[in-house]
C-alpha atoms as a PDB file:
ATOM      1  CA  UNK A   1      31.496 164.632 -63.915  1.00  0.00           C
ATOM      2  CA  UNK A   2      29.299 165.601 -61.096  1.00  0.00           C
ATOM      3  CA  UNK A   3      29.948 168.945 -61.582  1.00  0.00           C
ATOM      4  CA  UNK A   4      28.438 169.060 -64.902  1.00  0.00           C
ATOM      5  CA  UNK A   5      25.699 167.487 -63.718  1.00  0.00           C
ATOM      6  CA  UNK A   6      24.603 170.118 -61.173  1.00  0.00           C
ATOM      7  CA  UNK A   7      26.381 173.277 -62.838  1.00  0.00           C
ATOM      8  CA  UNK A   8      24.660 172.797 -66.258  1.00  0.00           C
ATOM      9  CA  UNK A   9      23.204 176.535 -66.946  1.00  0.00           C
ATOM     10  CA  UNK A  10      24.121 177.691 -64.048  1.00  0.00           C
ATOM     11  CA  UNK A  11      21.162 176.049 -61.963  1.00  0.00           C
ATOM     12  CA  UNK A  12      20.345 173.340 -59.794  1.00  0.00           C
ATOM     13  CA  UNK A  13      16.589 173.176 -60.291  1.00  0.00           C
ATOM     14  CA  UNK A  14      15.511 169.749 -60.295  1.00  0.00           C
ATOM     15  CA  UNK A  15      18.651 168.353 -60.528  1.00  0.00           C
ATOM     16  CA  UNK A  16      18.802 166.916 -56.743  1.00  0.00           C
ATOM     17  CA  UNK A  17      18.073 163.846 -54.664  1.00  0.00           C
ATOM     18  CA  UNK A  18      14.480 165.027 -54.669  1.00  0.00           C
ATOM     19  CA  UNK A  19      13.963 163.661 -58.438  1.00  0.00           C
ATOM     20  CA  UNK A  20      13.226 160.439 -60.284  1.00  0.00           C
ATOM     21  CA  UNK A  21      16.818 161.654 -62.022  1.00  0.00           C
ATOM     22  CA  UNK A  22      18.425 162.715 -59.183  1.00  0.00           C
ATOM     23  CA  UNK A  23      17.450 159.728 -57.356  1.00  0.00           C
ATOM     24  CA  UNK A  24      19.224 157.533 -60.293  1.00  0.00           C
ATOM     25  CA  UNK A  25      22.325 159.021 -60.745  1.00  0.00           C
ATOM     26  CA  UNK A  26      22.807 158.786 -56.784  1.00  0.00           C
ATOM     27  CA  UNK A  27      21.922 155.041 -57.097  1.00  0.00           C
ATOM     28  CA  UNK A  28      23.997 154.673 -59.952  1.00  0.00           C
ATOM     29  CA  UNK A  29      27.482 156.165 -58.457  1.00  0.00           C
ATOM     30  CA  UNK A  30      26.580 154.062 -55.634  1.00  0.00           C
ATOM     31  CA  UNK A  31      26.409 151.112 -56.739  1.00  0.00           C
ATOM     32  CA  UNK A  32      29.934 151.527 -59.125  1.00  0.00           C
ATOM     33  CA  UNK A  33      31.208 152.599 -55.162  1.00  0.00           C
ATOM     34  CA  UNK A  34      30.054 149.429 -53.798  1.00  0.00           C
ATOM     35  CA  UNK A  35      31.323 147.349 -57.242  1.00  0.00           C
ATOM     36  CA  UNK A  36      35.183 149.137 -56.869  1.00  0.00           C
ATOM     37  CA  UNK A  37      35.030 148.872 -52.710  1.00  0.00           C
ATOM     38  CA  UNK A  38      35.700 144.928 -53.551  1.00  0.00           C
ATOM     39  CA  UNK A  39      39.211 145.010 -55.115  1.00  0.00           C
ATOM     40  CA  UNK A  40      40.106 147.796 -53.324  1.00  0.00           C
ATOM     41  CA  UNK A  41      39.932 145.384 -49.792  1.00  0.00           C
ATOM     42  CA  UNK A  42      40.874 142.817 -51.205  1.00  0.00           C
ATOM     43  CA  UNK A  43      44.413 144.239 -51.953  1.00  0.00           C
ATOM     44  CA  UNK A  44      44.423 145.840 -48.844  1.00  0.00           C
ATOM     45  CA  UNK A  45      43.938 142.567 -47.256  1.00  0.00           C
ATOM     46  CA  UNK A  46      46.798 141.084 -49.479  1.00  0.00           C
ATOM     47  CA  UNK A  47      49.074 143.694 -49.030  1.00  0.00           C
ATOM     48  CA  UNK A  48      48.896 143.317 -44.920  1.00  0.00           C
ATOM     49  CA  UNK A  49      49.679 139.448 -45.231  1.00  0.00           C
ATOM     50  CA  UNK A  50      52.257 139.696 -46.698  1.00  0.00           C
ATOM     51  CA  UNK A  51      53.725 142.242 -44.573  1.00  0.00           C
ATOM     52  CA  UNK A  52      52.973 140.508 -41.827  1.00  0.00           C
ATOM     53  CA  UNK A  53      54.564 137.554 -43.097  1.00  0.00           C
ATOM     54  CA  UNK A  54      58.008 139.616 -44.057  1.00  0.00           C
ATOM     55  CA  UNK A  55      58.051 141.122 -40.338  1.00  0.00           C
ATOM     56  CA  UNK A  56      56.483 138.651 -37.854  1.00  0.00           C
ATOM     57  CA  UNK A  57      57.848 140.595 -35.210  1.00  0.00           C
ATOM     58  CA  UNK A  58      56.597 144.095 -36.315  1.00  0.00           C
ATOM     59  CA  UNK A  59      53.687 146.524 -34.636  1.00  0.00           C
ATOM     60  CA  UNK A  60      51.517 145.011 -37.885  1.00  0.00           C
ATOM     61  CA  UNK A  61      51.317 141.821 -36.534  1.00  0.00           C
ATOM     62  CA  UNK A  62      50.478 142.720 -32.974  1.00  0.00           C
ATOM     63  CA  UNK A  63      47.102 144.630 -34.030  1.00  0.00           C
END
């Protein structure tokens, strides 16, 4: 997707952070980046409970 974006034509004129547009579409992948960055701990977090509950004695638990 963000190639079309900045390879439309052939040309990046206009099409960088340096624009009202630009501006928004970096703003706008941002803030689905910060929306997904949720879950993704969250499961990260879940997954190393559990493994630290399955191996109490393992190298997980000790950090």
């Amino acid at each position: 997707m963000l190639s079309v974006l900045f390879t439309a034509d052939g040309d990046t004129e206009g099409r960088g952070t340096t624009t009202p547009g630009g501006r928004l579409v970096f703003h706008v992948f941002a803030a689905v980046v910060e929306f997904i960055r949720e879950p993704i701990v969250q499961g990260t977090d879940e997954g190393l409970d559990v493994a630290r509950a399955a191996a109490p004695d393992s190298a997980a638990r000790r950090r």
